[in-house]
C-alpha atoms as a PDB file:
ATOM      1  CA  UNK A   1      11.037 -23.854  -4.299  1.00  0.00           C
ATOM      2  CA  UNK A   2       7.969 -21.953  -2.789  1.00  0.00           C
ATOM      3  CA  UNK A   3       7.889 -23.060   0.252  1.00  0.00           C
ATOM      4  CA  UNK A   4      11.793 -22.528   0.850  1.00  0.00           C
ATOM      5  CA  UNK A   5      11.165 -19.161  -0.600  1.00  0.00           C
ATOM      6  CA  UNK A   6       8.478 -18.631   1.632  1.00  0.00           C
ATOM      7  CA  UNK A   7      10.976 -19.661   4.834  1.00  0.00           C
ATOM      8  CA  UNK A   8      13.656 -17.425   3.083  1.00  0.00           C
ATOM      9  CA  UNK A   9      11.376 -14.414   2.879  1.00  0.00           C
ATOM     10  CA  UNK A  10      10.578 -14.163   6.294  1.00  0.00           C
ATOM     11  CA  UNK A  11      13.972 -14.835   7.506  1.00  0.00           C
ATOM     12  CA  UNK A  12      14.623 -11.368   5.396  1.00  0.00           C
ATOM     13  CA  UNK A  13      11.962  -9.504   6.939  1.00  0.00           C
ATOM     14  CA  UNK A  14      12.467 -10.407  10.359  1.00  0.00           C
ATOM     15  CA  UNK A  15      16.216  -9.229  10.107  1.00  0.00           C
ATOM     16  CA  UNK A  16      16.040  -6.305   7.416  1.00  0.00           C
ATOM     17  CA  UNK A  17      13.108  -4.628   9.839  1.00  0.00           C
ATOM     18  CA  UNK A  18      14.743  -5.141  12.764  1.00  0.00           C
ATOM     19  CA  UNK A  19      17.934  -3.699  11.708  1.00  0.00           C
ATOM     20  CA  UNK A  20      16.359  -0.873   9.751  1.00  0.00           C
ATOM     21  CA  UNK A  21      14.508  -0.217  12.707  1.00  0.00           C
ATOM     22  CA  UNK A  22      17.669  -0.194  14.838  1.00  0.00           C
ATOM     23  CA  UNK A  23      19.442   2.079  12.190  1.00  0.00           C
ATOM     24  CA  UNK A  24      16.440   4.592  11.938  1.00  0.00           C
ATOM     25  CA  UNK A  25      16.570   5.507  15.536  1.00  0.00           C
ATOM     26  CA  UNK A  26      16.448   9.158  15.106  1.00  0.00           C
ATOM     27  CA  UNK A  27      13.185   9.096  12.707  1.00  0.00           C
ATOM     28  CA  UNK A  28      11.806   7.723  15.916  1.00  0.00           C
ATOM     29  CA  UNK A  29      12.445  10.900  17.641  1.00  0.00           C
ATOM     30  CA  UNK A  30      12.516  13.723  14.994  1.00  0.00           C
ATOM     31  CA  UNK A  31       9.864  12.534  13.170  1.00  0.00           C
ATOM     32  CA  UNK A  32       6.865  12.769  16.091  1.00  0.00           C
ATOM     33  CA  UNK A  33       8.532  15.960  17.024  1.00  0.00           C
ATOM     34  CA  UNK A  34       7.989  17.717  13.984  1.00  0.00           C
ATOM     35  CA  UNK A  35       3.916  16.250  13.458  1.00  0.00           C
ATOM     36  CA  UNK A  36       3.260  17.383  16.688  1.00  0.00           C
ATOM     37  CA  UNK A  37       4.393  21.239  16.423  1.00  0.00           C
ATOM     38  CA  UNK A  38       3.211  21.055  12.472  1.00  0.00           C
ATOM     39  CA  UNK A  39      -0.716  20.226  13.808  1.00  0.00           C
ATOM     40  CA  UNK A  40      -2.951  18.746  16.474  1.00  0.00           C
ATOM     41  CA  UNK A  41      -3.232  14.765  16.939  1.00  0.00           C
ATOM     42  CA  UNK A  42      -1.607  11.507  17.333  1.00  0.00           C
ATOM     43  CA  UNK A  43       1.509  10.918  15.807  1.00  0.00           C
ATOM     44  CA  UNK A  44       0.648   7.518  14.124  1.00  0.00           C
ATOM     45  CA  UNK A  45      -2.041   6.961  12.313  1.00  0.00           C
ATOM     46  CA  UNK A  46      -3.303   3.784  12.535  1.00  0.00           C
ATOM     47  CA  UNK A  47      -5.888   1.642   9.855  1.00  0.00           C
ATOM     48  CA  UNK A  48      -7.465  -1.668   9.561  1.00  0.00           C
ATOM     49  CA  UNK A  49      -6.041  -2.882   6.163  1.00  0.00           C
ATOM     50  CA  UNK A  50      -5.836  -6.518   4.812  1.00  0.00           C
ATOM     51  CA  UNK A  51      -3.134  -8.877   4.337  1.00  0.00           C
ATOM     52  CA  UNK A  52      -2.751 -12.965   3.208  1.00  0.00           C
ATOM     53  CA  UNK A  53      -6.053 -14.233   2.732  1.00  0.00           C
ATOM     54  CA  UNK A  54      -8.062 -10.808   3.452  1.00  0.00           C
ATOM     55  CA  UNK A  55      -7.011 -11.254   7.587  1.00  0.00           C
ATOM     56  CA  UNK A  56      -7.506  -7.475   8.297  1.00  0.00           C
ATOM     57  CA  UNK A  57      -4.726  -6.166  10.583  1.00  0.00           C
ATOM     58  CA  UNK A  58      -3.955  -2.373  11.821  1.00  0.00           C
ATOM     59  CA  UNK A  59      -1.413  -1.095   9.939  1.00  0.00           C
ATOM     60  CA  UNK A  60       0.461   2.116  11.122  1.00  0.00           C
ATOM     61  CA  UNK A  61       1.876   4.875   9.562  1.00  0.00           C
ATOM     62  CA  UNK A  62       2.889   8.121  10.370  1.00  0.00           C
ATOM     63  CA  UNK A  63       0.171  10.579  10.382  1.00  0.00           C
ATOM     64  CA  UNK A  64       0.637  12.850   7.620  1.00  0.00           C
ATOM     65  CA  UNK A  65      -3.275  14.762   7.238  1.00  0.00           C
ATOM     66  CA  UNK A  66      -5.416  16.213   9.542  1.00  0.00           C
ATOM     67  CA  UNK A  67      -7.128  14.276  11.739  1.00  0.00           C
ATOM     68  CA  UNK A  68     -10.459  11.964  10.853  1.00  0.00           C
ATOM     69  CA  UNK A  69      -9.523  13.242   6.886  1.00  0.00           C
ATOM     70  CA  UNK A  70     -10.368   9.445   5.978  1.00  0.00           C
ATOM     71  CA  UNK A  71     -14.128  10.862   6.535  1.00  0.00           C
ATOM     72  CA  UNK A  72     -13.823  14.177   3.970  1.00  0.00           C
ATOM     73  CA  UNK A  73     -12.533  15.276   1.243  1.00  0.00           C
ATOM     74  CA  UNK A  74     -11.329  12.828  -1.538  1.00  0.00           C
ATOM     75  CA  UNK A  75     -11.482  10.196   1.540  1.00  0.00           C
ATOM     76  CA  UNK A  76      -9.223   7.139   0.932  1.00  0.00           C
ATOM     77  CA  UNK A  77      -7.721   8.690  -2.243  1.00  0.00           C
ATOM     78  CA  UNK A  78      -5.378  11.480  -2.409  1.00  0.00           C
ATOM     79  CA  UNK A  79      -5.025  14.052  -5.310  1.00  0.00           C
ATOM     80  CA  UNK A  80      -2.042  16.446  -5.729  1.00  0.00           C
ATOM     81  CA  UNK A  81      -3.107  20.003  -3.774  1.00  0.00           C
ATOM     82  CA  UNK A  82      -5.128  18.018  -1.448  1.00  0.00           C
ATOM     83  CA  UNK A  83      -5.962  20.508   1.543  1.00  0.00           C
ATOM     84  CA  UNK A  84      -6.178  17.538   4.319  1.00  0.00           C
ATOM     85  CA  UNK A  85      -2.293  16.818   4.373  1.00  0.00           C
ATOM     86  CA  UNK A  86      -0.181  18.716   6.727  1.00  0.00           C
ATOM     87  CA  UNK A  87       3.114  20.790   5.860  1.00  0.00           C
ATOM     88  CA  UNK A  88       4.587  18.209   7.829  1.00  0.00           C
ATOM     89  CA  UNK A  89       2.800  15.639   6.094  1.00  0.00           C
ATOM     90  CA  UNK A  90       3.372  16.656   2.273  1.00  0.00           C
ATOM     91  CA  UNK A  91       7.417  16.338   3.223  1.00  0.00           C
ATOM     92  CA  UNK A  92       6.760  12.581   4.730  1.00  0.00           C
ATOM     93  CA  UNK A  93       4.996  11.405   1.701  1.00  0.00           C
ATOM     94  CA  UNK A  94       7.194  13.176  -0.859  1.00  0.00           C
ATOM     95  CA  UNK A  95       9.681  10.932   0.893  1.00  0.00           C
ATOM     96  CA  UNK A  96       7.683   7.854   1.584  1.00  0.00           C
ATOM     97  CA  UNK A  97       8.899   8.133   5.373  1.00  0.00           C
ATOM     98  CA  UNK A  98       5.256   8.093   6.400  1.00  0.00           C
ATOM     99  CA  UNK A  99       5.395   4.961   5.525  1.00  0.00           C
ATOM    100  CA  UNK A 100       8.868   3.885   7.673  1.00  0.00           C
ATOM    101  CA  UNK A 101       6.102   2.316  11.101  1.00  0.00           C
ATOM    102  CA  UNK A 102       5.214  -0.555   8.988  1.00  0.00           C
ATOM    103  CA  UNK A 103       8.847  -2.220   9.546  1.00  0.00           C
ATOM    104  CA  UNK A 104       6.931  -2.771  12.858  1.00  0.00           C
ATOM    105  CA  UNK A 105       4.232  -4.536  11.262  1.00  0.00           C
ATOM    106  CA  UNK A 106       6.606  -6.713   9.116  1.00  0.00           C
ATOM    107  CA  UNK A 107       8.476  -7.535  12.111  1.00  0.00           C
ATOM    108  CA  UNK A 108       6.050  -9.102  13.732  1.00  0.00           C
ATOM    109  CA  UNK A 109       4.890 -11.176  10.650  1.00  0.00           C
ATOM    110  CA  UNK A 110       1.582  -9.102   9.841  1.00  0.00           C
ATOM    111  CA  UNK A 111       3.334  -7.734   6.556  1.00  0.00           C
ATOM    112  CA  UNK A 112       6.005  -8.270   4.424  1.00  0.00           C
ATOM    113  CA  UNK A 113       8.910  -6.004   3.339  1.00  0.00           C
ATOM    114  CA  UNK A 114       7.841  -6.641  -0.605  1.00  0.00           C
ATOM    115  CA  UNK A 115       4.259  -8.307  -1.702  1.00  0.00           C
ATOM    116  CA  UNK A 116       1.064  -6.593  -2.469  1.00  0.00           C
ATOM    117  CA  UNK A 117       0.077  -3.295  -1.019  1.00  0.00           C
ATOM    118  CA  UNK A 118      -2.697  -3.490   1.765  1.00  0.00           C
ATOM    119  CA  UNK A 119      -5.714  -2.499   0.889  1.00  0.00           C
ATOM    120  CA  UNK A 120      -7.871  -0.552   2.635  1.00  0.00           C
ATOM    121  CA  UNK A 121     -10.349  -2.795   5.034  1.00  0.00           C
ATOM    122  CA  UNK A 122     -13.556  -2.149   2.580  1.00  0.00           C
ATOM    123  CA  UNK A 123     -11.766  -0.650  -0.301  1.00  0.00           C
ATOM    124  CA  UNK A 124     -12.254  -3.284  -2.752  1.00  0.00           C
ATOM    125  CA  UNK A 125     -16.046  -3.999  -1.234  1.00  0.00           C
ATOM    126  CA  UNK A 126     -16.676  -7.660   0.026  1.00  0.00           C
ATOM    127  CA  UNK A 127     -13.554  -9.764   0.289  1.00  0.00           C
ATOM    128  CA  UNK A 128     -15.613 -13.129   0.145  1.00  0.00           C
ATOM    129  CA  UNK A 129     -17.742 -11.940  -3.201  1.00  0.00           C
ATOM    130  CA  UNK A 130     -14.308 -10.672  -5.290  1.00  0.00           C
ATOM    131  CA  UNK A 131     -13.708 -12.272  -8.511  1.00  0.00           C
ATOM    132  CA  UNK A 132     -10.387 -14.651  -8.684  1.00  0.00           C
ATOM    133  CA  UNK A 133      -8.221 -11.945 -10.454  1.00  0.00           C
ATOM    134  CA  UNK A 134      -8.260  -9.791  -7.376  1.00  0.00           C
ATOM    135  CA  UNK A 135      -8.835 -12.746  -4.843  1.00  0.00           C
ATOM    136  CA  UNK A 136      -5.078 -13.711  -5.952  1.00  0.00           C
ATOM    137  CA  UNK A 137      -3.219 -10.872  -4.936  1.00  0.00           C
ATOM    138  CA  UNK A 138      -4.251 -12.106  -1.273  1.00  0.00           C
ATOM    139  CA  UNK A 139      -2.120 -14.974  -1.767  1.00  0.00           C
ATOM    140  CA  UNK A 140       1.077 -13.743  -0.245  1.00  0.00           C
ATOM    141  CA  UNK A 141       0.990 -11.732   2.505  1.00  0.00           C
ATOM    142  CA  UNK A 142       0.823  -7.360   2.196  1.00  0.00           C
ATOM    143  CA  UNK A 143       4.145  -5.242   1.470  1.00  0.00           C
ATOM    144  CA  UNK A 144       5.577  -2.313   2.130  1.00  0.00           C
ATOM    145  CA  UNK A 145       6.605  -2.026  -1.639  1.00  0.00           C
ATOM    146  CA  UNK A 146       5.764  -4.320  -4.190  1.00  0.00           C
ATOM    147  CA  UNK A 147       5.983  -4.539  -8.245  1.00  0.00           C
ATOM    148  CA  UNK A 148       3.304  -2.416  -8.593  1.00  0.00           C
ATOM    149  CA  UNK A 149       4.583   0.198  -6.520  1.00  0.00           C
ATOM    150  CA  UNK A 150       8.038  -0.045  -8.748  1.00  0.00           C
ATOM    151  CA  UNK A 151       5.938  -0.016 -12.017  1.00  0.00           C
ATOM    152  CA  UNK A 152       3.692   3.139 -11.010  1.00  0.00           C
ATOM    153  CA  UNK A 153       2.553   3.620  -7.649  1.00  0.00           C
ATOM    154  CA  UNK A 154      -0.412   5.751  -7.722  1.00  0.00           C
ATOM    155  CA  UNK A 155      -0.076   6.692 -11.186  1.00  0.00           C
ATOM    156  CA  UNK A 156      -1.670   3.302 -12.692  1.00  0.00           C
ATOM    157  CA  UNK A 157      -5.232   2.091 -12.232  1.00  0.00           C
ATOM    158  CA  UNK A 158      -6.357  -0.402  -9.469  1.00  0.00           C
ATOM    159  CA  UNK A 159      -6.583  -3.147 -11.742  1.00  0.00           C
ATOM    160  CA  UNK A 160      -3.553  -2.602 -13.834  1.00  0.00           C
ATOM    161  CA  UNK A 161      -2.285  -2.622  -9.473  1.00  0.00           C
ATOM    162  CA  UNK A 162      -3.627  -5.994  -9.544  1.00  0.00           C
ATOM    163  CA  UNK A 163      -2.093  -7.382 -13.059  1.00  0.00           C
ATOM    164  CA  UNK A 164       0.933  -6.843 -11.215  1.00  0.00           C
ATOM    165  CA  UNK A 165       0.789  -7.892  -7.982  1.00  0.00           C
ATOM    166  CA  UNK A 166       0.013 -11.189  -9.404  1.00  0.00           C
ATOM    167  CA  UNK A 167       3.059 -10.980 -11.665  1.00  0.00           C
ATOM    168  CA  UNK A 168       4.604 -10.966  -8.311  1.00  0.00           C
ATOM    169  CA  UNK A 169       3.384 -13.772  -6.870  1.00  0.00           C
ATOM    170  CA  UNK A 170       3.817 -16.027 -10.098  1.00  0.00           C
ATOM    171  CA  UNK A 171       7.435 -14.867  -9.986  1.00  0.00           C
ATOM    172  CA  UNK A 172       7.787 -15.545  -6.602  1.00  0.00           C
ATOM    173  CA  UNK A 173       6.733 -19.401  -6.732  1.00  0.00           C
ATOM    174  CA  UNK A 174       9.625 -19.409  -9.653  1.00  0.00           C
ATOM    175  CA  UNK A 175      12.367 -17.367  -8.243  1.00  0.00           C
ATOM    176  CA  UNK A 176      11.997 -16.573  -4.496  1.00  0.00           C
ATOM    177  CA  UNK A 177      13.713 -14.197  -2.543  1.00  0.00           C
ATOM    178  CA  UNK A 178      15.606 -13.298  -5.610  1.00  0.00           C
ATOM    179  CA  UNK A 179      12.393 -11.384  -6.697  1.00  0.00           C
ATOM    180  CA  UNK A 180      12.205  -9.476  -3.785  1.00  0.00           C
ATOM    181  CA  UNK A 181      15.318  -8.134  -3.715  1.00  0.00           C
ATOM    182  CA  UNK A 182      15.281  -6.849  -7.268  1.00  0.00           C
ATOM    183  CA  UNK A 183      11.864  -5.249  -6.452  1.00  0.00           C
ATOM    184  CA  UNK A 184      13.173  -3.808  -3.584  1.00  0.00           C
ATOM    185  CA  UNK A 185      16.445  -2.161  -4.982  1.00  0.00           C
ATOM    186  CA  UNK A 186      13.960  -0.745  -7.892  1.00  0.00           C
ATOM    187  CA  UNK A 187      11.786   0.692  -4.777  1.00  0.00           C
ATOM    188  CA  UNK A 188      14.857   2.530  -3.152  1.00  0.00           C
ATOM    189  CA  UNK A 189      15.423   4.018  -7.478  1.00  0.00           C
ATOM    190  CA  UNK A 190      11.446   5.133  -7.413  1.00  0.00           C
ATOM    191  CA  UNK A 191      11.669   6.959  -3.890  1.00  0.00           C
ATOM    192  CA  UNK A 192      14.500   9.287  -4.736  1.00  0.00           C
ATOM    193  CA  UNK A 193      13.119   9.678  -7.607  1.00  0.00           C
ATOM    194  CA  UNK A 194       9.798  10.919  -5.641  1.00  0.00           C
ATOM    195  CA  UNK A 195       7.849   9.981  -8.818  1.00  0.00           C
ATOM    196  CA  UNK A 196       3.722   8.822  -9.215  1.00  0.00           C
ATOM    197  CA  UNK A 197       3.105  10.311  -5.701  1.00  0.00           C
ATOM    198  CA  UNK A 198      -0.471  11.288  -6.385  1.00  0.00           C
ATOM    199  CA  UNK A 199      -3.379   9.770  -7.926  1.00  0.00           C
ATOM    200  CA  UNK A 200      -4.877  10.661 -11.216  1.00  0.00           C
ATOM    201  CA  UNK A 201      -8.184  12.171 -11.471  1.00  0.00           C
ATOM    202  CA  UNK A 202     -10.862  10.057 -14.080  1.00  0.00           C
ATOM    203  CA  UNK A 203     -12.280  13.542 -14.792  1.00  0.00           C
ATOM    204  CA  UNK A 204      -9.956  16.938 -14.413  1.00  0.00           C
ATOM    205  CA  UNK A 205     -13.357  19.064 -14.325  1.00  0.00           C
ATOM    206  CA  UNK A 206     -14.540  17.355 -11.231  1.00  0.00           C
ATOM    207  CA  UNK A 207     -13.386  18.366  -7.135  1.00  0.00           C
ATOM    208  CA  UNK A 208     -11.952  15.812  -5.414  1.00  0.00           C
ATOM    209  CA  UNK A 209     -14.667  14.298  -3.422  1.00  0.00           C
ATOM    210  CA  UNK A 210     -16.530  13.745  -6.871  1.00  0.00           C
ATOM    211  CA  UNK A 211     -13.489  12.351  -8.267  1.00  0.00           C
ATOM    212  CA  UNK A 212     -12.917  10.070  -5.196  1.00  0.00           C
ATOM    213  CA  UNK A 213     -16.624   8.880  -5.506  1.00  0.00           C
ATOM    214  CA  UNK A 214     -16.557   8.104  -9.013  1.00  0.00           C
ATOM    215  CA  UNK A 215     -12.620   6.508  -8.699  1.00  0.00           C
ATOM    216  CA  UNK A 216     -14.005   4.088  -5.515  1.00  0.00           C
ATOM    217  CA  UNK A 217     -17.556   2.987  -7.561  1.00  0.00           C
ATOM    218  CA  UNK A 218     -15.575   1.835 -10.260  1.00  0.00           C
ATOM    219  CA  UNK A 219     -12.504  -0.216  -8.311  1.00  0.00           C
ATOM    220  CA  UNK A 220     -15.358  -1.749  -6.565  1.00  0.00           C
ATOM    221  CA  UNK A 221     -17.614  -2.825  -9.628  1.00  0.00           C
ATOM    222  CA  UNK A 222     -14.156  -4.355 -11.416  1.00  0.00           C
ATOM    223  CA  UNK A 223     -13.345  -6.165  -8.649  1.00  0.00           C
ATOM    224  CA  UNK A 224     -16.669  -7.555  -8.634  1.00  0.00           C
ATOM    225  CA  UNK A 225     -16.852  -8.708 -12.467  1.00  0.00           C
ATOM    226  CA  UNK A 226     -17.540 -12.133 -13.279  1.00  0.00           C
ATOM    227  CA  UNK A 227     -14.518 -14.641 -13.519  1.00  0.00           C
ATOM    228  CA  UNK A 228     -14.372 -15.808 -17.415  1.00  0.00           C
ATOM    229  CA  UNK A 229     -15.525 -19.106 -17.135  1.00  0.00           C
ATOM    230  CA  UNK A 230     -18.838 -17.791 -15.477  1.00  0.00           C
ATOM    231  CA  UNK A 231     -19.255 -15.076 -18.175  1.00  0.00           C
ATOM    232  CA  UNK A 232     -18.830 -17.556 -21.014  1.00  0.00           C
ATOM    233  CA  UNK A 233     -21.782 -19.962 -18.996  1.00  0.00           C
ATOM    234  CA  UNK A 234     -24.437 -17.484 -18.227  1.00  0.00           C
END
């Protein structure tokens, strides 16, 4: 069943990207248009993320913050208010069009349309040294949506992230393509809905690099935790 699921799955992607790709032909064209009057610098914005088994890959979006904002601020996270994103750029991720480029990437097989969201090259801190509850979610390759994205986007912890991104891939191996396409109708619900856009501060009091600091130390240290069975030996 998983391996026919697999086969399925890509099958999907190859012919929902394409076509959406076909369909969205004027995004191509108003879409730059409007970044490039709105502020200075490329149009995509492109980042080395990982995928199936931590293979990094560039993933492209549409840029929707100022340029080299990855190096101030809140850095990889991003609060509500946050001064780095352009006018342009709060209406493209209110929408979740900045996200429309990676039917690129999913055409050519780097991602999928639903599976785990790509994380951020050193986000998570060493692939090779990350305990097996977060090593898992690198089982299937990336998404552009994905059960965790239907169950709270940016409004649930990493790890909670992780919980269900491997709720995914267990109900993959059991039910296929079937699970994607319920996760994906749910995905079309939570973008008109525009809802858990933003990430949640651990401490209101602090600014958002603070916040951002604090926020990446502790994804990193959980991701790092001893798996059980070494726990219970040492």
């Amino acid at each position: 069943m998983y391996i026919l699921g697999k086969f399925f799955k890509r099958i999907f992607d190859i012919l929902s990207s394409f076509l959406a790709i076909i369909l969205l032909f004027l995004v191509w064209i108003i879409v730059p248009i409007a970044i490039k009057c709105d502020s200075k610098g490329p149009v995509f914005f492109k980042q080395e993320r990982r995928t199936k088994n931590g293979k990094i890959f560039k993933m492209i979006k549409f840029r929707s913050m100022v340029v080299d904002a990855e190096q101030s601020g809140a850095g990889l996270f991003n609060y509500k208010g946050d001064p780095r994103v352009t006018k342009v750029g709060r209406f493209l991720r209110n929408t979740s069009i900045d996200e429309l480029p990676q039917l690129f990437n999913i055409f050519v097989g780097q991602m999928s349309v639903v599976g785990p969201r790509p994380c951020v090259k050193y986000e998570l801190g060493d692939f090779e040294t990350l305990n097996k509850k977060y090593k898992k979610r690198f089982e299937m390759k990336a998404g552009l949506t994905g059960l965790a994205q239907v169950k709270g986007r940016n409004d649930i912890s990493w790890d909670e992230k992780v919980e269900y991104d491997n709720q995914y891939i267990d109900s993959f191996k059991k039910h296929g393509i079937f699970t994607d396409i319920k996760i994906l109708w749910l995905s079309v619900v939570k973008v008109f809905k525009k809802e858990d856009i933003y990430e949640n501060k651990p401490d209101e009091s602090m600014n958002d690099a603070e916040a951002a600091k604090l926020a990446e130390e502790e994804v990193i240290r959980i991701a790092h935790l001893p798996d059980p069975e070494k726990a219970i030996e040492a």
